[in-house]
C-alpha atoms as a PDB file:
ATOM      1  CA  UNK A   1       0.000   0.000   0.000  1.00  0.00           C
ATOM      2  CA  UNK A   2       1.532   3.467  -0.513  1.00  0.00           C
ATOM      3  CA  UNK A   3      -0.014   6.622   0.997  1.00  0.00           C
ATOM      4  CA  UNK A   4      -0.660   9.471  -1.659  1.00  0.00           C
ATOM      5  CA  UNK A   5       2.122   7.867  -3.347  1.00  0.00           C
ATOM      6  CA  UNK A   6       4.923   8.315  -1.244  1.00  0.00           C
ATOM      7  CA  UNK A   7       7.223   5.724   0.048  1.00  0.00           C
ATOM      8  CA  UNK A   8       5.691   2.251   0.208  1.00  0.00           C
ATOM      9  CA  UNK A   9       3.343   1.896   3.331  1.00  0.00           C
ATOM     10  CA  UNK A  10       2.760  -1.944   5.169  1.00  0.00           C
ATOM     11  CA  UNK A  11      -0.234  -2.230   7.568  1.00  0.00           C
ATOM     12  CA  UNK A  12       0.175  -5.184   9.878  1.00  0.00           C
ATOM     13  CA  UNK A  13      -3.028  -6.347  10.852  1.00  0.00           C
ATOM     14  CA  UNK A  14      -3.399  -9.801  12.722  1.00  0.00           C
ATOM     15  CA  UNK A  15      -6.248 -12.251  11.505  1.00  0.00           C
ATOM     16  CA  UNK A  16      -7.023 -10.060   8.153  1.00  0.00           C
ATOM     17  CA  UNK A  17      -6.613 -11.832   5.168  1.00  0.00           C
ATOM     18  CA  UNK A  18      -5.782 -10.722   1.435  1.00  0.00           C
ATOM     19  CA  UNK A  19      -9.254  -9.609  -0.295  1.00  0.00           C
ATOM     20  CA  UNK A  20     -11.569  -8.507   2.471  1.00  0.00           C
ATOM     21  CA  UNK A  21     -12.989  -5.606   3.400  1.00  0.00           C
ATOM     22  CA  UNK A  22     -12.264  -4.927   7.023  1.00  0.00           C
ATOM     23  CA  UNK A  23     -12.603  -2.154   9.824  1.00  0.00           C
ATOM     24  CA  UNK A  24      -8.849  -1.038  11.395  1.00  0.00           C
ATOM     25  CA  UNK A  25      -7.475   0.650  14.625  1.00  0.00           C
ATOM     26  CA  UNK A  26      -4.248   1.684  14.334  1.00  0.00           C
ATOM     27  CA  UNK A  27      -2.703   1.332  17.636  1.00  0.00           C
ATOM     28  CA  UNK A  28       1.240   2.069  16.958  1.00  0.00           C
ATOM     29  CA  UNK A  29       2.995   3.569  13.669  1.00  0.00           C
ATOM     30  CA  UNK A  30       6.512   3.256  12.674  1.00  0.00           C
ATOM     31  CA  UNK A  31       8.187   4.990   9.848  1.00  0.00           C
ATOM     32  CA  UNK A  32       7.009   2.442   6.820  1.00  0.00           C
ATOM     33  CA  UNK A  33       4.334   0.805   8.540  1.00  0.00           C
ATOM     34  CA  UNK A  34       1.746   0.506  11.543  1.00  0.00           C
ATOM     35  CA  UNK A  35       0.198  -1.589  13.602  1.00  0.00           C
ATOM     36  CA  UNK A  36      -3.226  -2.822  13.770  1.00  0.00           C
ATOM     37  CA  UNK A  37      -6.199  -4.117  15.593  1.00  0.00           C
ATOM     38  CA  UNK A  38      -8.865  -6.005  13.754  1.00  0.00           C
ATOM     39  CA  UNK A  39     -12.495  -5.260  15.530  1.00  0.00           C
ATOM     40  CA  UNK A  40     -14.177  -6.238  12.722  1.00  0.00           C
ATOM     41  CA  UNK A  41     -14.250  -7.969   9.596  1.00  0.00           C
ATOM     42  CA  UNK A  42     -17.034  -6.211   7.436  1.00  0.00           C
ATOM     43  CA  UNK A  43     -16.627  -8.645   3.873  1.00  0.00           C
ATOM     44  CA  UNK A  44     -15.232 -11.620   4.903  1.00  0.00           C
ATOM     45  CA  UNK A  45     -12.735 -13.547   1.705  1.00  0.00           C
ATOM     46  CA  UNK A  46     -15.591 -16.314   1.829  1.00  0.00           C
ATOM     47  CA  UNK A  47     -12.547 -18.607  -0.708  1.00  0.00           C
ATOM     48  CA  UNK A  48      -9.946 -18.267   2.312  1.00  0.00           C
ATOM     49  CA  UNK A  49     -11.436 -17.830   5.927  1.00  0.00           C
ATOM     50  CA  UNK A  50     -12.376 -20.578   7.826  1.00  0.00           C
ATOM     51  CA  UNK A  51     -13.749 -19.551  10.761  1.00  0.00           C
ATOM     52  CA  UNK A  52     -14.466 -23.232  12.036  1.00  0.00           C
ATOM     53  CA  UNK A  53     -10.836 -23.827  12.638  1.00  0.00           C
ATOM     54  CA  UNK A  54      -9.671 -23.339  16.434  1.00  0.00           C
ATOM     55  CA  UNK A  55      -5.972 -21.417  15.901  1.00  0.00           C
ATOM     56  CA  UNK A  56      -5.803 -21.106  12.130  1.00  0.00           C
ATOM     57  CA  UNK A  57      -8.118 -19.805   9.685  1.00  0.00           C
ATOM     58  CA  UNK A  58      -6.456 -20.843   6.633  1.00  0.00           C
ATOM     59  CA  UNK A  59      -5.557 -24.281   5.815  1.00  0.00           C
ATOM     60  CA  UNK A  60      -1.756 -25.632   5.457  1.00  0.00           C
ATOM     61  CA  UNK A  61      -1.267 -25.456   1.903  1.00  0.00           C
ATOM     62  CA  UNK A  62      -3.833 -21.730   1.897  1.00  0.00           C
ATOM     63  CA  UNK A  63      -1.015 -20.358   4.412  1.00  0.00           C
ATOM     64  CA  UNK A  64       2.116 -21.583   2.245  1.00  0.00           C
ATOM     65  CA  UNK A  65       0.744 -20.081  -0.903  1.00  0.00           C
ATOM     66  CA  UNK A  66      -0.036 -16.637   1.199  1.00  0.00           C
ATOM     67  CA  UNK A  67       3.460 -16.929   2.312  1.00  0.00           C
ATOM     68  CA  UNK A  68       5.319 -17.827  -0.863  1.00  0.00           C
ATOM     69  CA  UNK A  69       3.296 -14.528  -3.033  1.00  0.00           C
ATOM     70  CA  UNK A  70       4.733 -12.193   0.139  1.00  0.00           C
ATOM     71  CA  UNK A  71       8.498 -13.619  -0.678  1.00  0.00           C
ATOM     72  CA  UNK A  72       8.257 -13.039  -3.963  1.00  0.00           C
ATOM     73  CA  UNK A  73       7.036  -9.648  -3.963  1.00  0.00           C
ATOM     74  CA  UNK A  74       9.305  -8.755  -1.112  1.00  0.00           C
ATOM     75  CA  UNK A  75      12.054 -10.186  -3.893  1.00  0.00           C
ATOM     76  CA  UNK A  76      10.983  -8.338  -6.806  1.00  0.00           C
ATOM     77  CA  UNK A  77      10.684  -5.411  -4.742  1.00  0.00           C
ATOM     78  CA  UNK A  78      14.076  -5.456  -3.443  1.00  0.00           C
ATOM     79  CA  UNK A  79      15.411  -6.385  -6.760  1.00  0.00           C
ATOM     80  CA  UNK A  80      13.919  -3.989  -8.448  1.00  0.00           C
ATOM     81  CA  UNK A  81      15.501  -1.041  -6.902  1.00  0.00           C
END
């Protein structure tokens, strides 16, 4: 995310996942990126979330895949330069 296209902005937000619409308080910045609470999740990413599931909402293989795109961008990113 980048604000008003600046440097390159991250908002960390436990429990959120990519595609839904949710509600934010930011509780802490730093100088890229800030810290969030999630109080509600307004448009839920019905192909992801699993709400059933105890500690994880994501299965194994959902949470590799989620993990693997954020590498690579963080590599083309850096590369990039």
């Amino acid at each position: 995310m980048s604000r008003e296209g600046r440097h390159p902005w991250a908002i960390v937000v436990p429990f959120a996942l990519p595609g839904e619409k949710i509600c934010v308080h930011t509780y802490r910045q730093g100088r890229l990126h800030s810290y969030d609470d999630l109080p509600e999740v307004i448009t839920p990413n019905a192909e992801r979330r699993d709400d059933s599931r105890v500690l994880f909402m994501l299965s194994y293989d959902t949470r590799l895949d989620l993990k693997r795109d954020v590498v690579a961008k963080a590599y083309q990113n850096y590369f990039s330069k």
